[in-house]
Protein backbone atom coordinates (compact mmCIF):
# COMPACT_ATOMS: atom_id res chain seq x y z
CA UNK A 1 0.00 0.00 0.00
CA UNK A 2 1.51 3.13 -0.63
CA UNK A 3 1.22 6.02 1.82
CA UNK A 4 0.37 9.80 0.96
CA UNK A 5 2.70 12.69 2.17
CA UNK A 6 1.56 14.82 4.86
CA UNK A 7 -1.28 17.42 3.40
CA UNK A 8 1.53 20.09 4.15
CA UNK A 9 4.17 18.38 2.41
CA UNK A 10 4.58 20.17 -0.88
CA UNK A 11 5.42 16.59 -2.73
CA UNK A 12 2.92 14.18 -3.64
CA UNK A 13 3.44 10.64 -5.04
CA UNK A 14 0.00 10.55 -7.41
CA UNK A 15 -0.66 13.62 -10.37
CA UNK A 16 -2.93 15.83 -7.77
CA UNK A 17 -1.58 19.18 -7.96
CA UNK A 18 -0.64 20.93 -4.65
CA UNK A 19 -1.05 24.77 -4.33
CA UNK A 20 -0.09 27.09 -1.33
CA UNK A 21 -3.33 28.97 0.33
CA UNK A 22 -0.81 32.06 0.67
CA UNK A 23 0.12 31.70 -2.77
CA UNK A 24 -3.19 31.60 -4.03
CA UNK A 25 -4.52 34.72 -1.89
CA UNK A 26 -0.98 36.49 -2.32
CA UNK A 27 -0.40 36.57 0.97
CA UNK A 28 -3.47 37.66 1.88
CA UNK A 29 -7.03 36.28 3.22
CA UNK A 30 -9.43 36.49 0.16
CA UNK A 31 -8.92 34.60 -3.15
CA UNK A 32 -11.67 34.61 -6.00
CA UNK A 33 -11.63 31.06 -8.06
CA UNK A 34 -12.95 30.68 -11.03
CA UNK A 35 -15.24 27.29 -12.24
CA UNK A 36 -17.73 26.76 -14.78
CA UNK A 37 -17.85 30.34 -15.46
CA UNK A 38 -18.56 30.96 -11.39
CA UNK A 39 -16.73 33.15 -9.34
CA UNK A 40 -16.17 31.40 -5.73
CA UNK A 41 -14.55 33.05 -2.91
CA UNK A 42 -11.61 31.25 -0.47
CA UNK A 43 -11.12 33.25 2.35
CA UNK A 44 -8.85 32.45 5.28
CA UNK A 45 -10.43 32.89 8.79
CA UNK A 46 -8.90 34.91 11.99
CA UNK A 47 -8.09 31.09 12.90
CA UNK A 48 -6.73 29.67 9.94
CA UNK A 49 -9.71 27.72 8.85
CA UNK A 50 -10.95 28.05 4.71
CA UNK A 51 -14.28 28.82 3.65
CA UNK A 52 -15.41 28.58 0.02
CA UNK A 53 -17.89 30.64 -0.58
CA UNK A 54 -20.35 31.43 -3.98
């Protein structure tokens, strides 16, 4: 059986891709993702948590 990396470790041993929160907000809180021609926002809470929001 082969075993996942932590969900913090930046490597992964399948073809999921692996993106940084920070990276996606640009070091902020809010990030707007588009799907399906939807805007969602991910915001990052006072205590770390995500929320994806339409």
């Amino acid at each position: 059986m082969s075993q996942r990396p932590h969900p913090t470790s930046p490597e992964t041993t399948d073809d999921v891709p692996v993106h940084d929160v920070l990276s996606l907000t640009a070091g902020g809180s809010l990030a707007r993702l588009m799907h399906q021609g939807e805007v969602y926002v991910l915001r990052i809470t006072r205590l770390g948590k995500l929320i994806l929001t339409k």
